[in-house]
Protein backbone atom coordinates (compact mmCIF):
# COMPACT_ATOMS: atom_id res chain seq x y z
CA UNK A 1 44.20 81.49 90.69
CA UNK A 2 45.24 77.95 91.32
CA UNK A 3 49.21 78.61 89.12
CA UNK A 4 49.31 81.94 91.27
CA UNK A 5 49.46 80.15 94.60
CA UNK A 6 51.42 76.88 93.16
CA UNK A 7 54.16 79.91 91.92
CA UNK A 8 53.74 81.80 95.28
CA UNK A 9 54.07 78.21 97.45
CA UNK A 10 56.95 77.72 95.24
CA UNK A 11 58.40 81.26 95.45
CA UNK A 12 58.26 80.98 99.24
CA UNK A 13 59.94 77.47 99.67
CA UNK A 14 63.12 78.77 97.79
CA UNK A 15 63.15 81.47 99.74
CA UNK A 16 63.38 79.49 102.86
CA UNK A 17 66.03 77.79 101.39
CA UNK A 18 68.38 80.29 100.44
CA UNK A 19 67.72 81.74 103.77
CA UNK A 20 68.75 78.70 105.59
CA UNK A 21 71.83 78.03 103.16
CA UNK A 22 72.53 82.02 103.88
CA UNK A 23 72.35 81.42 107.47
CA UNK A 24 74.39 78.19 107.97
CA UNK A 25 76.84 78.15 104.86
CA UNK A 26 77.55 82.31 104.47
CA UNK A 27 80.63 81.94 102.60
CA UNK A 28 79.48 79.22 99.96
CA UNK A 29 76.01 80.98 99.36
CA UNK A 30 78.15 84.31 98.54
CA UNK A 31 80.33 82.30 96.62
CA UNK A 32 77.30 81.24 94.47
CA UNK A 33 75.99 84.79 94.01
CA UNK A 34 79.39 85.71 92.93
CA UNK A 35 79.59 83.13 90.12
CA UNK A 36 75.99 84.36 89.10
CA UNK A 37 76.98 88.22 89.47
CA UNK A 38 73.98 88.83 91.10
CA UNK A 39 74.21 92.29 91.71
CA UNK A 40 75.42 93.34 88.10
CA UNK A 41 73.31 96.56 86.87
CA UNK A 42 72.20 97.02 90.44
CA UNK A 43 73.29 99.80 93.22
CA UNK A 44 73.33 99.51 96.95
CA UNK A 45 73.66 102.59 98.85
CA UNK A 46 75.50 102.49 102.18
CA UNK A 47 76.04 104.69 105.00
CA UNK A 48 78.78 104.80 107.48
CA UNK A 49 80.53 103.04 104.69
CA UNK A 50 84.27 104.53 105.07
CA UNK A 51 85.67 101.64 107.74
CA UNK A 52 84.08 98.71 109.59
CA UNK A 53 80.94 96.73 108.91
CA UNK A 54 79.55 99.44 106.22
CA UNK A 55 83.27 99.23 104.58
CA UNK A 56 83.25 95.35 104.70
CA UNK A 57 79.51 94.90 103.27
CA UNK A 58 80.96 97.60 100.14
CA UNK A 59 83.48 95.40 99.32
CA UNK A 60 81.20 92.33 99.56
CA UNK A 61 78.68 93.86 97.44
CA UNK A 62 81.03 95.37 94.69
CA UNK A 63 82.41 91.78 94.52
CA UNK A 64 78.86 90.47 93.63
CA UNK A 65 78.78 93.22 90.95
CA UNK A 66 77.08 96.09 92.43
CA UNK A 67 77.02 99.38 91.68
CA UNK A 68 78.05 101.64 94.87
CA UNK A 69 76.50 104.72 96.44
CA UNK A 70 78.76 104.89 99.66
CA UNK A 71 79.11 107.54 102.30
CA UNK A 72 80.49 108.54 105.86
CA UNK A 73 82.16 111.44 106.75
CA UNK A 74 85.86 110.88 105.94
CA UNK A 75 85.91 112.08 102.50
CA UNK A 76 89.67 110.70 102.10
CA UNK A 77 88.81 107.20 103.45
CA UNK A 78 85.61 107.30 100.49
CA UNK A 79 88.45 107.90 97.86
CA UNK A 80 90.67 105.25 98.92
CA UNK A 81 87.58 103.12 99.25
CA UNK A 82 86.56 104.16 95.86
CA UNK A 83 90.09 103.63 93.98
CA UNK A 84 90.32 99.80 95.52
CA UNK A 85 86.92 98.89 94.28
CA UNK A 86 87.32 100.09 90.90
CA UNK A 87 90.75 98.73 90.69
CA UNK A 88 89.62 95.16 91.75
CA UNK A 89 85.90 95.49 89.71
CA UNK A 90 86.85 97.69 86.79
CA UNK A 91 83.09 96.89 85.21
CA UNK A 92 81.26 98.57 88.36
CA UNK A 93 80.55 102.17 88.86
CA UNK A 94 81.66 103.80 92.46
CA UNK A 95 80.27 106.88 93.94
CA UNK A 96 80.94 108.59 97.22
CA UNK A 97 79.76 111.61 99.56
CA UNK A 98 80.35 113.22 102.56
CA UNK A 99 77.62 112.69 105.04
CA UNK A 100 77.73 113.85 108.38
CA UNK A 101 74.16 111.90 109.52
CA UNK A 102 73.60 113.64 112.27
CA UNK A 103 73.09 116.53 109.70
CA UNK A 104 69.10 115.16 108.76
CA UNK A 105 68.78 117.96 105.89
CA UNK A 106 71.74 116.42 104.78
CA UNK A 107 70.82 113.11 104.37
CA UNK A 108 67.99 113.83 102.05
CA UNK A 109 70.19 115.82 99.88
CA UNK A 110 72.86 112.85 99.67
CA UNK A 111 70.18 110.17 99.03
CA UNK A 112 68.48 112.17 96.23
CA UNK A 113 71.45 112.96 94.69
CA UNK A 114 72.68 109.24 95.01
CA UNK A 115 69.20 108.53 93.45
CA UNK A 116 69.61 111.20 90.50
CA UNK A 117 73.35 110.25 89.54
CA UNK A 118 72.16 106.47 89.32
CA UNK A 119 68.49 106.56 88.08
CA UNK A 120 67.28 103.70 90.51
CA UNK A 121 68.55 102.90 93.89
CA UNK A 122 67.55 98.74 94.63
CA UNK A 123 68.62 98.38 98.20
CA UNK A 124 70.08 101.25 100.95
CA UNK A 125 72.25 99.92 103.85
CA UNK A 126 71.02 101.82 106.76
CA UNK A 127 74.02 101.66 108.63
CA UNK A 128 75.83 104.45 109.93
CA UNK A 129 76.01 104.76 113.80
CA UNK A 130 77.91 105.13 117.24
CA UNK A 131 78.59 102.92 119.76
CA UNK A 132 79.48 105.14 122.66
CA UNK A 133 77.42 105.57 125.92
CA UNK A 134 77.40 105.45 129.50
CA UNK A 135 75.78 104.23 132.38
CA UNK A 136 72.89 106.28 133.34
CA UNK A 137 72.93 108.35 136.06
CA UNK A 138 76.75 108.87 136.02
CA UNK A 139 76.61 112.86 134.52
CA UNK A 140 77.00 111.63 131.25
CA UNK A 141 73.56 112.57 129.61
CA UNK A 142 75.20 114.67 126.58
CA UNK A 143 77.30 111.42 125.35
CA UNK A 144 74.03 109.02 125.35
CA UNK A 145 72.18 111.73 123.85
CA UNK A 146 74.46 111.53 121.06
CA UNK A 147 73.89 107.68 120.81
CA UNK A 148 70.39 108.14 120.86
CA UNK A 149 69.75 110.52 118.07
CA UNK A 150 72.63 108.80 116.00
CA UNK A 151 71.56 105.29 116.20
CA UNK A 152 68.05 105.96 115.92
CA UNK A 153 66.87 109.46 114.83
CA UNK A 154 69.13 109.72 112.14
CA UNK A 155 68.08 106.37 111.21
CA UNK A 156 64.80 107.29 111.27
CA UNK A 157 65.80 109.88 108.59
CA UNK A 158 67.83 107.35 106.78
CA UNK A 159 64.61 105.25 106.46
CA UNK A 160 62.45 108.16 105.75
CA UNK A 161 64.77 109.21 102.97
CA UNK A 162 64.99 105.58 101.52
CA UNK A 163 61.38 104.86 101.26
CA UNK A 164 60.63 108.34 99.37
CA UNK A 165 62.58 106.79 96.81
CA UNK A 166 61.50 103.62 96.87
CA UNK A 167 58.25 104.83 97.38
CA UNK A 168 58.88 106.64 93.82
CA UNK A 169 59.90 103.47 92.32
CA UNK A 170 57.56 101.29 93.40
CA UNK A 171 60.92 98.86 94.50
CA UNK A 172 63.44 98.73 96.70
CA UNK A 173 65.24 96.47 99.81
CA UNK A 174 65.26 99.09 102.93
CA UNK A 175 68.12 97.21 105.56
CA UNK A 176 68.56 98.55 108.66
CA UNK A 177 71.55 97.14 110.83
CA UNK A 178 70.15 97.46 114.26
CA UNK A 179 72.39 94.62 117.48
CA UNK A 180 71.81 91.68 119.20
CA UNK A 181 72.31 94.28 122.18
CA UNK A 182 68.31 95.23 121.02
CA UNK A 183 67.07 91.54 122.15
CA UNK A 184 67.23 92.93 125.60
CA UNK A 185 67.79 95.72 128.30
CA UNK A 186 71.43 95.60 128.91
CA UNK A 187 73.70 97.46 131.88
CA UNK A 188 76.33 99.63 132.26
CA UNK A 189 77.68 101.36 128.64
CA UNK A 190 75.26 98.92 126.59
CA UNK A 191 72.38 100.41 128.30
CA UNK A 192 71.30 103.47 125.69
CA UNK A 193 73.19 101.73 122.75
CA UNK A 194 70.54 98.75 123.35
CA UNK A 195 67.91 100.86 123.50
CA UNK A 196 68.71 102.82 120.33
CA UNK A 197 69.30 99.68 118.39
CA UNK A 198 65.83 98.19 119.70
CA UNK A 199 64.02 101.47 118.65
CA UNK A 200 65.56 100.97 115.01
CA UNK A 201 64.25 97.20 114.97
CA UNK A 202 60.98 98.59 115.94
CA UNK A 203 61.08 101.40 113.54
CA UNK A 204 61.66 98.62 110.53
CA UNK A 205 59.76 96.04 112.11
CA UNK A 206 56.60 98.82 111.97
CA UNK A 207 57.58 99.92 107.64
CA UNK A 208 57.56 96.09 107.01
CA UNK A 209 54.20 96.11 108.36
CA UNK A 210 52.76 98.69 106.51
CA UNK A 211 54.44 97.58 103.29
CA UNK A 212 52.36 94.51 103.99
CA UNK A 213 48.70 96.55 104.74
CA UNK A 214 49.41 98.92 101.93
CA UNK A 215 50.76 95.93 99.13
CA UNK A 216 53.95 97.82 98.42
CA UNK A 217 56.45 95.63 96.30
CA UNK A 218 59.14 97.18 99.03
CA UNK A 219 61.62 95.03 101.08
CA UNK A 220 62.34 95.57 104.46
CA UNK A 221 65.31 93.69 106.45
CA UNK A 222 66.56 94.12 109.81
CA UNK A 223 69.66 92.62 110.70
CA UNK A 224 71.08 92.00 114.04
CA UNK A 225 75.37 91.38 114.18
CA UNK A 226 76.92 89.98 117.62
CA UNK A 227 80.14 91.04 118.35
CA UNK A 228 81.94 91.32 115.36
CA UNK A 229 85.41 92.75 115.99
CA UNK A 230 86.21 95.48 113.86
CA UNK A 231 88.65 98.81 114.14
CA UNK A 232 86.39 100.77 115.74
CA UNK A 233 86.36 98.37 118.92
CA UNK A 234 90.26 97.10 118.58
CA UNK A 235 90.62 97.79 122.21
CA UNK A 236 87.49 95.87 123.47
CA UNK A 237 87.97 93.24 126.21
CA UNK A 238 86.96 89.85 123.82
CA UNK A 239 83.57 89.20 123.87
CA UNK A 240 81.40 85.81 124.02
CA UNK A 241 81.24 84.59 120.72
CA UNK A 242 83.26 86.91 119.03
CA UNK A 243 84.14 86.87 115.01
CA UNK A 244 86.31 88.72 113.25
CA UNK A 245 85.52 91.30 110.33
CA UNK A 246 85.48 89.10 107.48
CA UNK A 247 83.31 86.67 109.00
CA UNK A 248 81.19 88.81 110.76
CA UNK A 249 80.16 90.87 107.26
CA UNK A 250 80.23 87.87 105.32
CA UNK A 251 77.37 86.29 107.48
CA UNK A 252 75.84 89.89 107.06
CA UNK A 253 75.46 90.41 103.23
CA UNK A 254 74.55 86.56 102.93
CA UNK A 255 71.26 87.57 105.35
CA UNK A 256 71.05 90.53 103.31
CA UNK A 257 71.19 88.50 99.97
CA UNK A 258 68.72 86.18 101.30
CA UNK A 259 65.70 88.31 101.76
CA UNK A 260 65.40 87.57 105.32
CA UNK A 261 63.00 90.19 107.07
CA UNK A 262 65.08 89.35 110.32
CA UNK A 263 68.64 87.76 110.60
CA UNK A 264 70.78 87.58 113.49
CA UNK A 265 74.44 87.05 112.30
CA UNK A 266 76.62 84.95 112.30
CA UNK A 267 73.10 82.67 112.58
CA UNK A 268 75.08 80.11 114.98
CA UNK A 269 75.35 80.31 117.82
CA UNK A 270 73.35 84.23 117.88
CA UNK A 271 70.10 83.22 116.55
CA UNK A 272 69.85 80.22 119.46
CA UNK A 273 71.50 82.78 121.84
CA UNK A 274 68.97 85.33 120.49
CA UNK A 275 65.55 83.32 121.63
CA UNK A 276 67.65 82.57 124.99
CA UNK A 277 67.65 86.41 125.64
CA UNK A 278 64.21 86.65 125.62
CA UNK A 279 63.28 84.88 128.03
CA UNK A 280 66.35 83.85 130.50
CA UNK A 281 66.43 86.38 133.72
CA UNK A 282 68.45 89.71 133.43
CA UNK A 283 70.98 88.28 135.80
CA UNK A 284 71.69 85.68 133.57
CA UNK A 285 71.35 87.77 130.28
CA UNK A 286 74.32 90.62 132.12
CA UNK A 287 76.89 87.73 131.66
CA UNK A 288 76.94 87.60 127.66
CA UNK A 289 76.60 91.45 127.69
């Protein structure tokens, strides 16, 4: 009993510490992983994984050696994906499909085929979303409907999907990508896109739990990006705090890497700014949004 707790005590310090190095030095604790080939033998499936953040974390991940289960719906952008990985990591495997998620059948079909073609699936990359919507009240119900059941029903599926098979396993790392725009309510166009996000942190926040009352060996991670400036908001005024691509997914897949249950990224200055959102009035909280 007594060497079970020393090796959990211990288990949980290093944790803590890779989490902190994760969180402060991103690049060099990536760089470390890399040496060590972390992920060799190992596949991540990703969704939304043709351009932007899911794109960015593929690359990251084949770098670290991972095998790749990637899909969006641009089949062509998945090939080109596909040929650059497997140019650049010759010793990984690549695999791609088209997946419309706002198809929910589909998204069962995709991850058990992912799951047959690769015998074990160790972490999925909830990821896939939208970030349109519109202030409410202005006629344009149809477009944050579509936010709404993207970013967090056919999340809901994603996670449903994932945890059958992990479920099946008896392992696994679920990772959900939910915003910092979920710390808070938020006006104008960030209004249902907040609120879809939040419902996704909740939605993990709720499977850690019961991976904890049921003793399942199952991972659960929700990670929160700022504004991280990527093609699919080139024509965005700046935001506060802004980071480009590369930084912005770098900061991601170290959090990811690091076991944390929650991470906001980059860790400085969001994780401060975070806490701050809380709890400072909505006046105050409309100027960062």
């Amino acid at each position: 009993m007594q060497h079970k707790l020393i090796s959990l005590v211990t288990k949980t310090a290093k944790q803590s510490k890779d989490q902190a190095f994760s969180a402060i030095q991103p690049s060099r604790y990536l760089k470390g992983l890399n040496k060590q080939q972390v992920g060799r033998g190992k596949t991540v499936l990703i969704t939304g994984a043709s351009s932007g953040l899911g794109e960015g974390m593929a690359r990251l991940f084949a770098k670290l050696g991972y095998n790749l289960a990637i899909c969006a719906r641009r089949s062509e952008r998945l090939e080109q994906l596909k040929a650059e990985l497997l140019k650049s990591y010759p010793d990984i495997r690549v695999e791609y499909r088209v997946l419309d998620v706002s198809d929910y059948k589909a998204i069962f079909t995709v991850f058990d085929a992912f799951a047959t073609d690769f015998g074990h699936i160790n972490r999925v990359v909830v990821n896939a979303g939208v970030g349109e919507s519109r202030r409410i009240g202005k006629g344009r119900f149809e477009t944050n409907r579509r936010t709404a059941e993207i970013n967090f029903v056919s999340a809901l599926a994603q996670c449903e999907a994932a945890m059958t098979i992990f479920r099946a396993q008896n392992s696994g790392h679920l990772v959900v990508i939910s915003s910092m725009s979920a710390m808070r309510g938020l006006p104008a166009h960030m209004t249902t896109y907040g609120a879809s996000k939040a419902g996704l942190a909740y939605l993990a926040e709720g499977i850690r739990a019961d991976m904890l009352l049921t003793n399942l060996p199952i991972k659960v991670s929700t990670i929160f990006p700022g504004y991280i400036r990527t093609e699919i908001n080139t024509n965005a005024k700046p935001l506060p705090f802004q980071v480009d691509a590369e930084t912005g997914t770098k900061a991601m897949v170290a959090a990811i890497e690091s076991g944390a249950e929650q991470a906001c990224v980059p860790s400085l200055p969001w994780s401060i700014v975070g806490q701050a959102m809380k709890h400072l009035p909505l006046a105050m909280v409309n100027k960062i949004s």
